[in-house]
PDB file of N, CA and C in Angstrom:
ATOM      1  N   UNK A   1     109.349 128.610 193.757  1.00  0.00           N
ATOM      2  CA  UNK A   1     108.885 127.331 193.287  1.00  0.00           C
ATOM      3  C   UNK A   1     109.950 126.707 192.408  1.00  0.00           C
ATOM      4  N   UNK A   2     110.435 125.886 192.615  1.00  0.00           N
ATOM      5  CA  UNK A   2     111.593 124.535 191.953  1.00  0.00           C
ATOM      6  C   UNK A   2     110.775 124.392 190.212  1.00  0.00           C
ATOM      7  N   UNK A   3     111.168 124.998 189.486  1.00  0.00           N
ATOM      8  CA  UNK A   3     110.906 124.238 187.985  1.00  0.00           C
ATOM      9  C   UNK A   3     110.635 122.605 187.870  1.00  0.00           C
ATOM     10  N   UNK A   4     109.693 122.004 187.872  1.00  0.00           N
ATOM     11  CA  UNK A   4     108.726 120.979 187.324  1.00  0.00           C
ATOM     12  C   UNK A   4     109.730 120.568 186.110  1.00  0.00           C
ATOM     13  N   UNK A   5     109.950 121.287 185.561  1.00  0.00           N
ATOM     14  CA  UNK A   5     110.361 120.742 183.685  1.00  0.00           C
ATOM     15  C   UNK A   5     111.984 120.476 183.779  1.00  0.00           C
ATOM     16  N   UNK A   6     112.105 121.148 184.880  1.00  0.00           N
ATOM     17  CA  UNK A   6     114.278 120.743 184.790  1.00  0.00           C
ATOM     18  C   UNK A   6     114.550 119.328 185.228  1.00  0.00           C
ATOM     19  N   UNK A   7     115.639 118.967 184.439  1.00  0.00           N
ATOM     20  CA  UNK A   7     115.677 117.334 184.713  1.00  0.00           C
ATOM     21  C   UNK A   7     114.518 116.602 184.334  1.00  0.00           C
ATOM     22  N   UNK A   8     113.435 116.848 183.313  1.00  0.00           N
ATOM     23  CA  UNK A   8     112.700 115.851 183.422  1.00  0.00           C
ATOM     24  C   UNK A   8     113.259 114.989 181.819  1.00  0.00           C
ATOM     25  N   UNK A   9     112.924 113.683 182.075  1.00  0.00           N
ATOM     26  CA  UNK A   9     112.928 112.497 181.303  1.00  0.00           C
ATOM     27  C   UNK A   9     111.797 112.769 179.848  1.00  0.00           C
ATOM     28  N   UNK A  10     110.458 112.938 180.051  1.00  0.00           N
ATOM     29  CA  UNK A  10     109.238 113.252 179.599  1.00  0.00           C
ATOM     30  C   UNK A  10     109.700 114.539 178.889  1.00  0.00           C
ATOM     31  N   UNK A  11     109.446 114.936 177.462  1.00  0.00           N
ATOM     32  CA  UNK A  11     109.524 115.970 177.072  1.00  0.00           C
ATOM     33  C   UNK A  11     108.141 116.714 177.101  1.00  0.00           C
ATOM     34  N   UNK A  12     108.257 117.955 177.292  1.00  0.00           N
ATOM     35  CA  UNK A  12     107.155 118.914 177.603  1.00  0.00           C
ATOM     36  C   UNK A  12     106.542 119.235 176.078  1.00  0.00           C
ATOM     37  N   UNK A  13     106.836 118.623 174.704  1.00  0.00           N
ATOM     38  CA  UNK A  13     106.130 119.184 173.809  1.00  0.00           C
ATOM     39  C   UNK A  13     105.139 118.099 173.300  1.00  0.00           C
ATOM     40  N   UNK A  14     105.335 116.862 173.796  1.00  0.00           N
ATOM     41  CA  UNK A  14     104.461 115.656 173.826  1.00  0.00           C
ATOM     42  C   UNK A  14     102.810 116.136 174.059  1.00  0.00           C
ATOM     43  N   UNK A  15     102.062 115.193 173.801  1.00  0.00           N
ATOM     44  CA  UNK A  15     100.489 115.136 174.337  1.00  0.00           C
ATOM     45  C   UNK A  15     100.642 115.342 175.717  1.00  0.00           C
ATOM     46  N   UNK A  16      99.443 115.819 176.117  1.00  0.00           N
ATOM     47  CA  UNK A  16      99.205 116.205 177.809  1.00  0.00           C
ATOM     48  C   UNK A  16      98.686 114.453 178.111  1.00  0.00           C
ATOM     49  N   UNK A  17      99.175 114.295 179.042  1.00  0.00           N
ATOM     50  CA  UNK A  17      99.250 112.906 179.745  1.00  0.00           C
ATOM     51  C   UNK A  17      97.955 112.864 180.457  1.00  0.00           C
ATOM     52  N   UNK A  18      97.395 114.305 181.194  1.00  0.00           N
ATOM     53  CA  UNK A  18      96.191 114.394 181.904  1.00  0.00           C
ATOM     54  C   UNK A  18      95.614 115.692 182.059  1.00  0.00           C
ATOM     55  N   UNK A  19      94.425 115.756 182.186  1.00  0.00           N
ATOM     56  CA  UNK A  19      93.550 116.997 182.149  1.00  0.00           C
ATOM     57  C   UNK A  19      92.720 117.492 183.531  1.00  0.00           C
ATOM     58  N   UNK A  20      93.306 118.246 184.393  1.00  0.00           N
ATOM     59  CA  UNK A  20      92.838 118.895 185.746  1.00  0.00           C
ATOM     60  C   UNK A  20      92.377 119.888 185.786  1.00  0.00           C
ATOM     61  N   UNK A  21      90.876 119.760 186.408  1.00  0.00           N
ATOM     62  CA  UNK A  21      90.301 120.978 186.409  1.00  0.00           C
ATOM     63  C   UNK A  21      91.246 122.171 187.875  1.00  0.00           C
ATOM     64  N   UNK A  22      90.866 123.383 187.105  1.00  0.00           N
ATOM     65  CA  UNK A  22      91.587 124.446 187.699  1.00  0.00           C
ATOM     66  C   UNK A  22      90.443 125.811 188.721  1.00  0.00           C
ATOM     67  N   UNK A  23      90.831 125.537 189.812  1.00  0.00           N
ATOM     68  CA  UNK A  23      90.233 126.330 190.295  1.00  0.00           C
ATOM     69  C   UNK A  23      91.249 127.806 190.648  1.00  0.00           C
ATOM     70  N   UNK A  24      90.817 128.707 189.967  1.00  0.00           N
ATOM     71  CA  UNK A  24      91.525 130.069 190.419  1.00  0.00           C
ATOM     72  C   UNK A  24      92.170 130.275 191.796  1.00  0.00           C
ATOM     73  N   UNK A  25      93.247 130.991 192.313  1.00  0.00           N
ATOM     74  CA  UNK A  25      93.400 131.093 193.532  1.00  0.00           C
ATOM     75  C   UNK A  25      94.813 131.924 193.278  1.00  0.00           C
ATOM     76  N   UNK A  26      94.206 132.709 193.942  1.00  0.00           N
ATOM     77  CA  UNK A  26      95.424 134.220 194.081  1.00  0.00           C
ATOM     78  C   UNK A  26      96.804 133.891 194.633  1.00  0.00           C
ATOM     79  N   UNK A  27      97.071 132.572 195.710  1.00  0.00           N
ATOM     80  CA  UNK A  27      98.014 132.210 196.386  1.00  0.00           C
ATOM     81  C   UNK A  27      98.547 131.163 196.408  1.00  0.00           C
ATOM     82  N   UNK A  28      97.793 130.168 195.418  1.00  0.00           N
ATOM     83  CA  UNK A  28      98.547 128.880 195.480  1.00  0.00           C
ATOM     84  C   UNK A  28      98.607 128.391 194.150  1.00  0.00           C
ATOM     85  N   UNK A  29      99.553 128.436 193.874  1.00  0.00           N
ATOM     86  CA  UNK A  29     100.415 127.267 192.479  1.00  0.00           C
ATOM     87  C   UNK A  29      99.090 126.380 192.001  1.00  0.00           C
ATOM     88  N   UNK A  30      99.461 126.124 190.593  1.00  0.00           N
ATOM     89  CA  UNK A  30      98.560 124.320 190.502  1.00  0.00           C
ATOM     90  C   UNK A  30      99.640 123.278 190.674  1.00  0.00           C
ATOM     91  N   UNK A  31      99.150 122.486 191.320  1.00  0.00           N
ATOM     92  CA  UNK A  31      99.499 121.081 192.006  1.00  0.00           C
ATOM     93  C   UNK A  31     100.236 120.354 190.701  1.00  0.00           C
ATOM     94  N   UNK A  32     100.214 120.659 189.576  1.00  0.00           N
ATOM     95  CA  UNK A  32     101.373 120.591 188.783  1.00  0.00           C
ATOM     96  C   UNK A  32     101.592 121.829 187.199  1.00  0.00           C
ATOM     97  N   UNK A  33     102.742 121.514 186.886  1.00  0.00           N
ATOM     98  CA  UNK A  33     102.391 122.664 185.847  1.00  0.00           C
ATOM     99  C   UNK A  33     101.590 121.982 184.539  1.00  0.00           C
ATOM    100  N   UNK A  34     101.328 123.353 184.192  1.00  0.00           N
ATOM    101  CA  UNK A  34     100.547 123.255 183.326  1.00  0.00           C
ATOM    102  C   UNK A  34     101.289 123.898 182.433  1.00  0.00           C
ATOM    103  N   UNK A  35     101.138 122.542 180.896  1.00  0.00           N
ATOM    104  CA  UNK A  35     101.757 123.362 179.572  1.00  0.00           C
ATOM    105  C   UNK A  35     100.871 123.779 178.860  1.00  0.00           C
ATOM    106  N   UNK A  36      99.149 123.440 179.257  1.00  0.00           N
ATOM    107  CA  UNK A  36      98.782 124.515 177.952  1.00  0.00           C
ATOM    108  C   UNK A  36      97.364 124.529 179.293  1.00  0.00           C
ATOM    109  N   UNK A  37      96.386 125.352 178.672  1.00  0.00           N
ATOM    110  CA  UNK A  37      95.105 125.803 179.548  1.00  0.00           C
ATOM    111  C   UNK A  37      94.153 125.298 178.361  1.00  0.00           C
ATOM    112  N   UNK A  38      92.754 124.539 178.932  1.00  0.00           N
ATOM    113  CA  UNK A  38      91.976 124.852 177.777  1.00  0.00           C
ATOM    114  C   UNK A  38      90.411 125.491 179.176  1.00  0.00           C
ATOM    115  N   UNK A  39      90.080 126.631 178.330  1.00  0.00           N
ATOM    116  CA  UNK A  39      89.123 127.183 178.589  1.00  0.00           C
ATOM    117  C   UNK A  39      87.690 127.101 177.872  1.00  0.00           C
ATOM    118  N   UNK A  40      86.977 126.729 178.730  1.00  0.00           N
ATOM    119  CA  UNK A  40      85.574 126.598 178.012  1.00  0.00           C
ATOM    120  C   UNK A  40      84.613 127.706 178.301  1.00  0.00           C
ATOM    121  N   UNK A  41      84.386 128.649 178.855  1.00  0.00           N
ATOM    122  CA  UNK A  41      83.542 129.714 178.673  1.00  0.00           C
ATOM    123  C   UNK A  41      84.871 130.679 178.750  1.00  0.00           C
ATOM    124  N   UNK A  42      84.540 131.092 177.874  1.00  0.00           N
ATOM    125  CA  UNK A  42      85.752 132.710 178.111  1.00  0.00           C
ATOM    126  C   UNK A  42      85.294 133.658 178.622  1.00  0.00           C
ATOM    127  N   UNK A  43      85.993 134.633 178.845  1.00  0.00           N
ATOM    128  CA  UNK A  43      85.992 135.992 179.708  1.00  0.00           C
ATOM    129  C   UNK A  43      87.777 136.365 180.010  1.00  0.00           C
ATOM    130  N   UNK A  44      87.878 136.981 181.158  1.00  0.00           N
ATOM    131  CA  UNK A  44      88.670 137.567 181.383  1.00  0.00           C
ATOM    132  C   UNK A  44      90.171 136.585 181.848  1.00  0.00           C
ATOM    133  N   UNK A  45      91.014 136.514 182.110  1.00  0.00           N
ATOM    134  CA  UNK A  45      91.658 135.311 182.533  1.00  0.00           C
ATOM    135  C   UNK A  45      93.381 136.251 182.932  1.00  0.00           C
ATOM    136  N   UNK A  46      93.572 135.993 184.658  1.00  0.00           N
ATOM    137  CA  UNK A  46      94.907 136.667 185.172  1.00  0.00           C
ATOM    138  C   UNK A  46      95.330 134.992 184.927  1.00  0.00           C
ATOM    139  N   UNK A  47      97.215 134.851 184.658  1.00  0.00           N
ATOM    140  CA  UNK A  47      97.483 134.041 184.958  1.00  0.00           C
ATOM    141  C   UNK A  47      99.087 134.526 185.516  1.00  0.00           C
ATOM    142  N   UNK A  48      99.898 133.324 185.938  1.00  0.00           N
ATOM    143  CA  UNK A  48     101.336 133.789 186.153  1.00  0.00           C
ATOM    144  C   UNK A  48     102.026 132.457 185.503  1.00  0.00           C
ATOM    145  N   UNK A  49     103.048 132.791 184.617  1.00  0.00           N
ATOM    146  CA  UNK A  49     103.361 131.889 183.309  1.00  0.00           C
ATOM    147  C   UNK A  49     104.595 131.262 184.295  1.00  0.00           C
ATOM    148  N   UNK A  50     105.107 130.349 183.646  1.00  0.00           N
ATOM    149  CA  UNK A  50     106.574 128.980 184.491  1.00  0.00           C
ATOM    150  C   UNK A  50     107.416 130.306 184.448  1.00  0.00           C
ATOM    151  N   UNK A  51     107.285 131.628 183.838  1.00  0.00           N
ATOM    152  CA  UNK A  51     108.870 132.357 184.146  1.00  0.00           C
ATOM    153  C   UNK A  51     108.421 133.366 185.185  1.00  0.00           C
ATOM    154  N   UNK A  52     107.285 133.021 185.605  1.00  0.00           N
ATOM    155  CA  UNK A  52     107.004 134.103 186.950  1.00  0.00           C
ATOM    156  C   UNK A  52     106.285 135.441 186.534  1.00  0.00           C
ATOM    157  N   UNK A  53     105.344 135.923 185.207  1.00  0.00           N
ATOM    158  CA  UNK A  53     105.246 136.441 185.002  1.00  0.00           C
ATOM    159  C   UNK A  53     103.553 136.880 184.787  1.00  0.00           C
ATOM    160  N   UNK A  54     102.876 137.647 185.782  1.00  0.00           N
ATOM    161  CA  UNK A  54     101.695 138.043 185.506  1.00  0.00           C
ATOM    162  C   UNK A  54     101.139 138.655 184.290  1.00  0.00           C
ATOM    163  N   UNK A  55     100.400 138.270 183.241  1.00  0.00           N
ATOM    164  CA  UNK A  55      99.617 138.244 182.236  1.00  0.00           C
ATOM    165  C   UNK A  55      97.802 138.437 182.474  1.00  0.00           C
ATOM    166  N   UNK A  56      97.623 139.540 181.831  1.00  0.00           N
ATOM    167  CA  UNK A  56      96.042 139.687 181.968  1.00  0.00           C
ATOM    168  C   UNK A  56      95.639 139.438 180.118  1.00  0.00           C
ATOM    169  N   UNK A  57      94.500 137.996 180.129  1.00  0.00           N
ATOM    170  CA  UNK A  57      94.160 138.071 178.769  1.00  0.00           C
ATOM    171  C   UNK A  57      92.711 137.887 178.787  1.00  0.00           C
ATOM    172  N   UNK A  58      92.002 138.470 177.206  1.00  0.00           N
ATOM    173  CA  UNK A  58      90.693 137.828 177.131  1.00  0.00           C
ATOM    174  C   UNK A  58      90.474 136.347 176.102  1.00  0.00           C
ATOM    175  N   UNK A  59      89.571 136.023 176.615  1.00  0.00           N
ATOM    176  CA  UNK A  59      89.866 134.523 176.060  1.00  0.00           C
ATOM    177  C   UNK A  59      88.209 134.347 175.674  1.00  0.00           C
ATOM    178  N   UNK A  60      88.356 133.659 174.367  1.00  0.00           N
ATOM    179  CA  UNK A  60      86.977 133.082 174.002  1.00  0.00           C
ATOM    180  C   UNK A  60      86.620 131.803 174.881  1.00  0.00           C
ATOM    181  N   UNK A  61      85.207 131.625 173.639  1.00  0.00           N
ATOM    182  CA  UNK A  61      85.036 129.558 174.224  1.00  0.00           C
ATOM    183  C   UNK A  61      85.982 129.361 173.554  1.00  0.00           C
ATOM    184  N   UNK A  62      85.687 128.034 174.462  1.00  0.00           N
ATOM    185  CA  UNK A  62      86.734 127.068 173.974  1.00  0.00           C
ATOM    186  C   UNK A  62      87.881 127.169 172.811  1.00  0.00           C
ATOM    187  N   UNK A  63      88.489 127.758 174.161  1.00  0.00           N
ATOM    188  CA  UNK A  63      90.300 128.429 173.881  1.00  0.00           C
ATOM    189  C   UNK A  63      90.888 127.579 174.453  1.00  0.00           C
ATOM    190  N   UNK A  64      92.159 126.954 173.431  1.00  0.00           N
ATOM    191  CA  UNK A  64      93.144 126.252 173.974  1.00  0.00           C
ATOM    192  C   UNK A  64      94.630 127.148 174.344  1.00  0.00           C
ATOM    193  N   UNK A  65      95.382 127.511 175.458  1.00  0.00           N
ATOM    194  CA  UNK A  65      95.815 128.558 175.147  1.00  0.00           C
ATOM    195  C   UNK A  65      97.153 128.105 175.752  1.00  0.00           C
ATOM    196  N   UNK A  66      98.392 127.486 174.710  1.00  0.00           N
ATOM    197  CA  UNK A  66      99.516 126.936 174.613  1.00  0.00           C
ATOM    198  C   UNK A  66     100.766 127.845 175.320  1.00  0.00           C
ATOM    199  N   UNK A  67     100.545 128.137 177.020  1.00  0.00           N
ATOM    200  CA  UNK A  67     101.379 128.580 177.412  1.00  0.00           C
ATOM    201  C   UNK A  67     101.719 127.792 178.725  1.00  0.00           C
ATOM    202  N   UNK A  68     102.597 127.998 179.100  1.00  0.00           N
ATOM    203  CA  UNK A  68     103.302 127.192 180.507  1.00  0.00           C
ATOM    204  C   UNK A  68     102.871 127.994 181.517  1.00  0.00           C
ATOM    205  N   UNK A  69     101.915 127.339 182.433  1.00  0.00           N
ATOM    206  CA  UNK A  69     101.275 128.262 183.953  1.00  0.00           C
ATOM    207  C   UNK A  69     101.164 127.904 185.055  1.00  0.00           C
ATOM    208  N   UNK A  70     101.503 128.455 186.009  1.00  0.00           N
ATOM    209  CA  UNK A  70     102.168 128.165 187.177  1.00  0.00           C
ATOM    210  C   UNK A  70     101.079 128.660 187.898  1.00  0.00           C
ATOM    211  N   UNK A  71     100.199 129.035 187.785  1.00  0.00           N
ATOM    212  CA  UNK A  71      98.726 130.109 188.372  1.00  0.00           C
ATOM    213  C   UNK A  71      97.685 130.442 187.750  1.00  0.00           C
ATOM    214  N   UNK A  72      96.949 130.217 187.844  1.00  0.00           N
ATOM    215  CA  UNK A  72      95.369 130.971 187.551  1.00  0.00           C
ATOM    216  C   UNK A  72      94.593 131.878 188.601  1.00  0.00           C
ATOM    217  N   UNK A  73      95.438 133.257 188.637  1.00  0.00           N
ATOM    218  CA  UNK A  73      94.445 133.815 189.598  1.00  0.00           C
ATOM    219  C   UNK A  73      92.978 134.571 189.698  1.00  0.00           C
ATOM    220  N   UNK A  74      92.427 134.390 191.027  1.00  0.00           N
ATOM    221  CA  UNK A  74      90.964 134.577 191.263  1.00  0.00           C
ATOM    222  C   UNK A  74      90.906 135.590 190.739  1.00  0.00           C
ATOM    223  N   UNK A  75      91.474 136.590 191.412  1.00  0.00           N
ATOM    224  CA  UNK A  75      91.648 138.185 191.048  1.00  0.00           C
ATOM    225  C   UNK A  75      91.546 138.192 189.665  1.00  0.00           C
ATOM    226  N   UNK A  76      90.581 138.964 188.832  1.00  0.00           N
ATOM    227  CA  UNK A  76      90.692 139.406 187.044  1.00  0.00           C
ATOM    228  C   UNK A  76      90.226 138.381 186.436  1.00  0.00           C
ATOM    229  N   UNK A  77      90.365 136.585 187.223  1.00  0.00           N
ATOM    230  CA  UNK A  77      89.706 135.746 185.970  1.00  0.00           C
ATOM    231  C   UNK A  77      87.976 135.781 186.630  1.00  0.00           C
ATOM    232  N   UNK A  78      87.312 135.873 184.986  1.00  0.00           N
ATOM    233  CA  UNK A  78      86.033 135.471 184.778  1.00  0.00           C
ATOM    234  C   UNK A  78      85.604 134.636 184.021  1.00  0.00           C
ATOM    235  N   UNK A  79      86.539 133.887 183.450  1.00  0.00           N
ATOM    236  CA  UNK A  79      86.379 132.375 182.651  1.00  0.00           C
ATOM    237  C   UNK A  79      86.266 131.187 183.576  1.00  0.00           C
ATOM    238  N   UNK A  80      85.708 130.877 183.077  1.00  0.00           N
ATOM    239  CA  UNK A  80      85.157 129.103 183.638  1.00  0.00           C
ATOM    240  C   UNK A  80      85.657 127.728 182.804  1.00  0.00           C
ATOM    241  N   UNK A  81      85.387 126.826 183.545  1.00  0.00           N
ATOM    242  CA  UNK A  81      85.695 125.918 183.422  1.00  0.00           C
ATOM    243  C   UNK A  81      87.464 125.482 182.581  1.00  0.00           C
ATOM    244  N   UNK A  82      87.679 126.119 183.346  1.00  0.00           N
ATOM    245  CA  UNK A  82      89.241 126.108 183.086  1.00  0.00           C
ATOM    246  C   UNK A  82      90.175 125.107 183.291  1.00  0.00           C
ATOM    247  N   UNK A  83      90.865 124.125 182.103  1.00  0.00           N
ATOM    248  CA  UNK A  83      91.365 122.871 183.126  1.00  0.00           C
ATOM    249  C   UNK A  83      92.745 122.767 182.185  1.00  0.00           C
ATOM    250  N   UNK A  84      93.711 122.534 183.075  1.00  0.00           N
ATOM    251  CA  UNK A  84      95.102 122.414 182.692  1.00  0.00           C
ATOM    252  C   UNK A  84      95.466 121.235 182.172  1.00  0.00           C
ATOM    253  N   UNK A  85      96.426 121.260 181.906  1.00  0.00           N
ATOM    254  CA  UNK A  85      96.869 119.767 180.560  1.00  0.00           C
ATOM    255  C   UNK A  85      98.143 119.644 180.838  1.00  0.00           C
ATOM    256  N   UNK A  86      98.640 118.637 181.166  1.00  0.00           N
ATOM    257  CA  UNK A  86      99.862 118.194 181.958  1.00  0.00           C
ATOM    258  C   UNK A  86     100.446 117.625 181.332  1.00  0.00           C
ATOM    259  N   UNK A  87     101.807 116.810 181.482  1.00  0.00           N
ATOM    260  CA  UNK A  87     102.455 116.034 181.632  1.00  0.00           C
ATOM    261  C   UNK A  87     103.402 115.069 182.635  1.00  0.00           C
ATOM    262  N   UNK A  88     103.017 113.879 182.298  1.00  0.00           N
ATOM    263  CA  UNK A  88     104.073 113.691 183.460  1.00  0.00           C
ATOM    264  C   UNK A  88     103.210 112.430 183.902  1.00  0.00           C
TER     265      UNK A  88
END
């Protein structure tokens, strides 16, 4: 996957421009990156971060959780309503 954040104009530490809900999925990217996650029911949560790196965490409610993610997979997450925060 081509880095989203190289060459961009928009700095990535700005406000999230928009908020997309995230549906888990073991095989496909989100449709853009995501610089931070906010989670509203917590539980369990797999993700794979912008450096390619699988992470297993537990997460409360409404957790805002300020990392760069390239994935939310099905596999291991049991949190809901999970929606990414963009830029761009």
């Amino acid at each position: 996957m081509l880095d989203p954040l190289v060459n961009r104009s928009l700095s990535p530490v700005g406000p999230a421009t928009d908020v997309i809900p995230v549906t888990p999925d073991d095989a496909t990217d989100l449709p853009e990156l995501a610089l931070s996650l906010f989670i509203e029911t917590g539980g369990s949560l797999q993700i794979v971060t912008r450096r390619g790196e699988t992470r297993s965490l537990q997460i409360d409610d409404q957790t805002l959780l300020p990392v760069a993610v390239r994935r939310v997979l099905a596999t291991g997450t049991s949190a809901t309503g999970i929606h990414a925060l963009v830029v761009g």
